[in-house]
N, C-alpha and C. Protein backbone atom coordinates (compact mmCIF):
# COMPACT_ATOMS: atom_id res chain seq x y z
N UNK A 1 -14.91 56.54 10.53
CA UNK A 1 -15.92 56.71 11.55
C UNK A 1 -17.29 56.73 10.89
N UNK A 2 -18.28 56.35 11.66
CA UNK A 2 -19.64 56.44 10.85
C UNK A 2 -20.14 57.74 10.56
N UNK A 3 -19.47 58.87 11.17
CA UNK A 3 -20.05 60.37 10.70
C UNK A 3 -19.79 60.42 9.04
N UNK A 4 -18.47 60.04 8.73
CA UNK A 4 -17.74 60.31 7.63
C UNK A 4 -18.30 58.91 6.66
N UNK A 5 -18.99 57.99 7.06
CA UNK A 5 -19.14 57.32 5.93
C UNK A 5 -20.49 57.48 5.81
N UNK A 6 -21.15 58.02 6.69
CA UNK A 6 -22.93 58.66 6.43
C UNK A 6 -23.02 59.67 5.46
N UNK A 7 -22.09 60.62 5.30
CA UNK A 7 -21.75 61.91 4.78
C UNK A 7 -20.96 61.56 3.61
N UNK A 8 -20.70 60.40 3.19
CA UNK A 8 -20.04 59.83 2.17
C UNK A 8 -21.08 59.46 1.45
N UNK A 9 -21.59 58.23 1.81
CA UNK A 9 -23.10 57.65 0.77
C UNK A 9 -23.42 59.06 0.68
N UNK A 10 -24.57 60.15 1.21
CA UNK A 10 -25.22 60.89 1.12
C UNK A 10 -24.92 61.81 0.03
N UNK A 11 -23.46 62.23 -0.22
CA UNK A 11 -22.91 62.69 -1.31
C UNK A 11 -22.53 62.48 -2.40
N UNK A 12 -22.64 60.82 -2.42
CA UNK A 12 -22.15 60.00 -3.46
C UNK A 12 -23.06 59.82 -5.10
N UNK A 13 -23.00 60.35 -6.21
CA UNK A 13 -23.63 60.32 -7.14
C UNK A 13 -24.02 58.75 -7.53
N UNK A 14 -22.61 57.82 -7.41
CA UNK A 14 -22.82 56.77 -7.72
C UNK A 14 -23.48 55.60 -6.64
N UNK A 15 -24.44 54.59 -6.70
CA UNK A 15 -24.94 53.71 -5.56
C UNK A 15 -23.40 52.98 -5.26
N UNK A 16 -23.48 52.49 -4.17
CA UNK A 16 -21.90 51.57 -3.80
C UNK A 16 -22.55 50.14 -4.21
N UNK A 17 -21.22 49.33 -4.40
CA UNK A 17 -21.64 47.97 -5.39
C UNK A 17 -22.29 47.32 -4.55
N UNK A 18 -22.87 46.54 -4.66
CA UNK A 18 -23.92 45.40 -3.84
C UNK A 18 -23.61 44.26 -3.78
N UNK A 19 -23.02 43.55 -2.98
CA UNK A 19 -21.94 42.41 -2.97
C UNK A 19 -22.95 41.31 -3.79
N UNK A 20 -22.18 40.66 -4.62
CA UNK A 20 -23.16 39.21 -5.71
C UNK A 20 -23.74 38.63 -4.77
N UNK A 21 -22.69 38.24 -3.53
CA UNK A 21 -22.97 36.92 -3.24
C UNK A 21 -24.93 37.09 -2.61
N UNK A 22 -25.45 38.26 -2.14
CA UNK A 22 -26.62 38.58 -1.54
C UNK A 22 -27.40 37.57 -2.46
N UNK A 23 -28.51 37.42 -1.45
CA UNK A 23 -29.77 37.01 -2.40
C UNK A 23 -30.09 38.03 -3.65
N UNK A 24 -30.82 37.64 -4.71
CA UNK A 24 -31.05 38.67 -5.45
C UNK A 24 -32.38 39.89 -4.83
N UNK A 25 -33.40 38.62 -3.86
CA UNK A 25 -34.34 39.48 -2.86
C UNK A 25 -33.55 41.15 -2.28
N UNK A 26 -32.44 40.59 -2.07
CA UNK A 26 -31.80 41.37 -1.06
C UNK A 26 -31.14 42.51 -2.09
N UNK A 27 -30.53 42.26 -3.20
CA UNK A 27 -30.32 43.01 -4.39
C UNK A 27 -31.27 44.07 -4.62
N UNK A 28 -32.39 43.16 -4.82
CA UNK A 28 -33.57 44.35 -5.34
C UNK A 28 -33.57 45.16 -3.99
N UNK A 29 -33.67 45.00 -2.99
CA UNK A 29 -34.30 46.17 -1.90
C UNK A 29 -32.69 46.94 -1.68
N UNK A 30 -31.86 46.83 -1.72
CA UNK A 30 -30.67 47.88 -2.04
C UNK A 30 -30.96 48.47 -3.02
N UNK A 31 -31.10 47.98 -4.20
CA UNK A 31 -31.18 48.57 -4.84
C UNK A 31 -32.60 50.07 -5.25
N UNK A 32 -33.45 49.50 -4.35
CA UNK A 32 -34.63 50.52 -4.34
C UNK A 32 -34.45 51.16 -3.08
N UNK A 33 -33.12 51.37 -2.61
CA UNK A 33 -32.84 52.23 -1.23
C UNK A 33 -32.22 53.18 -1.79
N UNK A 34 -31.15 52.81 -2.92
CA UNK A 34 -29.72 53.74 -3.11
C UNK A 34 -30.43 54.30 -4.68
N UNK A 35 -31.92 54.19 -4.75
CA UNK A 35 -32.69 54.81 -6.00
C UNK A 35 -32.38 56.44 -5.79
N UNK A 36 -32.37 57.25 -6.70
CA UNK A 36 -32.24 58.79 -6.24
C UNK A 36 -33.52 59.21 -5.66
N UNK A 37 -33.43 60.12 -5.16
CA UNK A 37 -34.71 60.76 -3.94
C UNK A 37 -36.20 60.70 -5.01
N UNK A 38 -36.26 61.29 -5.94
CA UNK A 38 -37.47 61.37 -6.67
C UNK A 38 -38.05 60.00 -7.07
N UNK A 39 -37.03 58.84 -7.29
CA UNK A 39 -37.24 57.63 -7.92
C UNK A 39 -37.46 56.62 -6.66
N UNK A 40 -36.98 56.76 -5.46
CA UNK A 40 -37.24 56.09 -4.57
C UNK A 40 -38.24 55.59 -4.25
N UNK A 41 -38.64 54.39 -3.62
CA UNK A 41 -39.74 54.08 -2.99
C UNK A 41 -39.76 54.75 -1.21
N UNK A 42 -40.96 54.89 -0.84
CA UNK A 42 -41.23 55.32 0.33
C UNK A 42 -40.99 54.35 1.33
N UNK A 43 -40.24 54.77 2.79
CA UNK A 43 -39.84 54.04 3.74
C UNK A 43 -40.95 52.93 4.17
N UNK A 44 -42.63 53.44 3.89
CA UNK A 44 -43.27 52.37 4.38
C UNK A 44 -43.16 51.50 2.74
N UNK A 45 -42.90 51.75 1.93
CA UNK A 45 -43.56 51.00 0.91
C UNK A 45 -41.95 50.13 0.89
N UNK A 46 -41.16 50.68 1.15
CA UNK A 46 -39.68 49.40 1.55
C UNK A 46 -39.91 48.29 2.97
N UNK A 47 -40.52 49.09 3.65
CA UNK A 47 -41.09 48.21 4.66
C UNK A 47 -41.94 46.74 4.22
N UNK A 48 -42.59 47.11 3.42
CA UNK A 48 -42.98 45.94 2.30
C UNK A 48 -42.18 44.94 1.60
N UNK A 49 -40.92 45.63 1.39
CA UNK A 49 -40.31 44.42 0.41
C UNK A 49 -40.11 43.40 1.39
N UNK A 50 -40.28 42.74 -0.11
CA UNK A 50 -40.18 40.88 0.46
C UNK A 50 -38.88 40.87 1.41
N UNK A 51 -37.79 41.58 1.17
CA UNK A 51 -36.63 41.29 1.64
C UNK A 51 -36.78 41.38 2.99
N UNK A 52 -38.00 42.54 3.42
CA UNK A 52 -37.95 42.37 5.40
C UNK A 52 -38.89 41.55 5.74
């Protein structure tokens, strides 16, 4: 259910894999989502990436 897989990422130490086949555009902005809280970029400054 989506309760249990929201509450899954959220707890999860490790980021979940990022399928290859994505653009690499699309790579990088996962990858600056699943950054840890201090290292993250800010929701408007993701709003920026090229990827949206």
């Amino acid at each position: 259910n989506t309760g249990a897989l929201l509450l899954k990422l959220g707890n999860e130490r490790q980021p979940p894999d990022i399928p290859p086949e994505l653009s690499d555009t699309a790579k990088d902005f996962l990858t600056k989502c699943f950054e840890p809280t201090e290292k993250r970029p800010s929701a408007k400054d993701l709003l920026n990436h090229p990827f949206i």
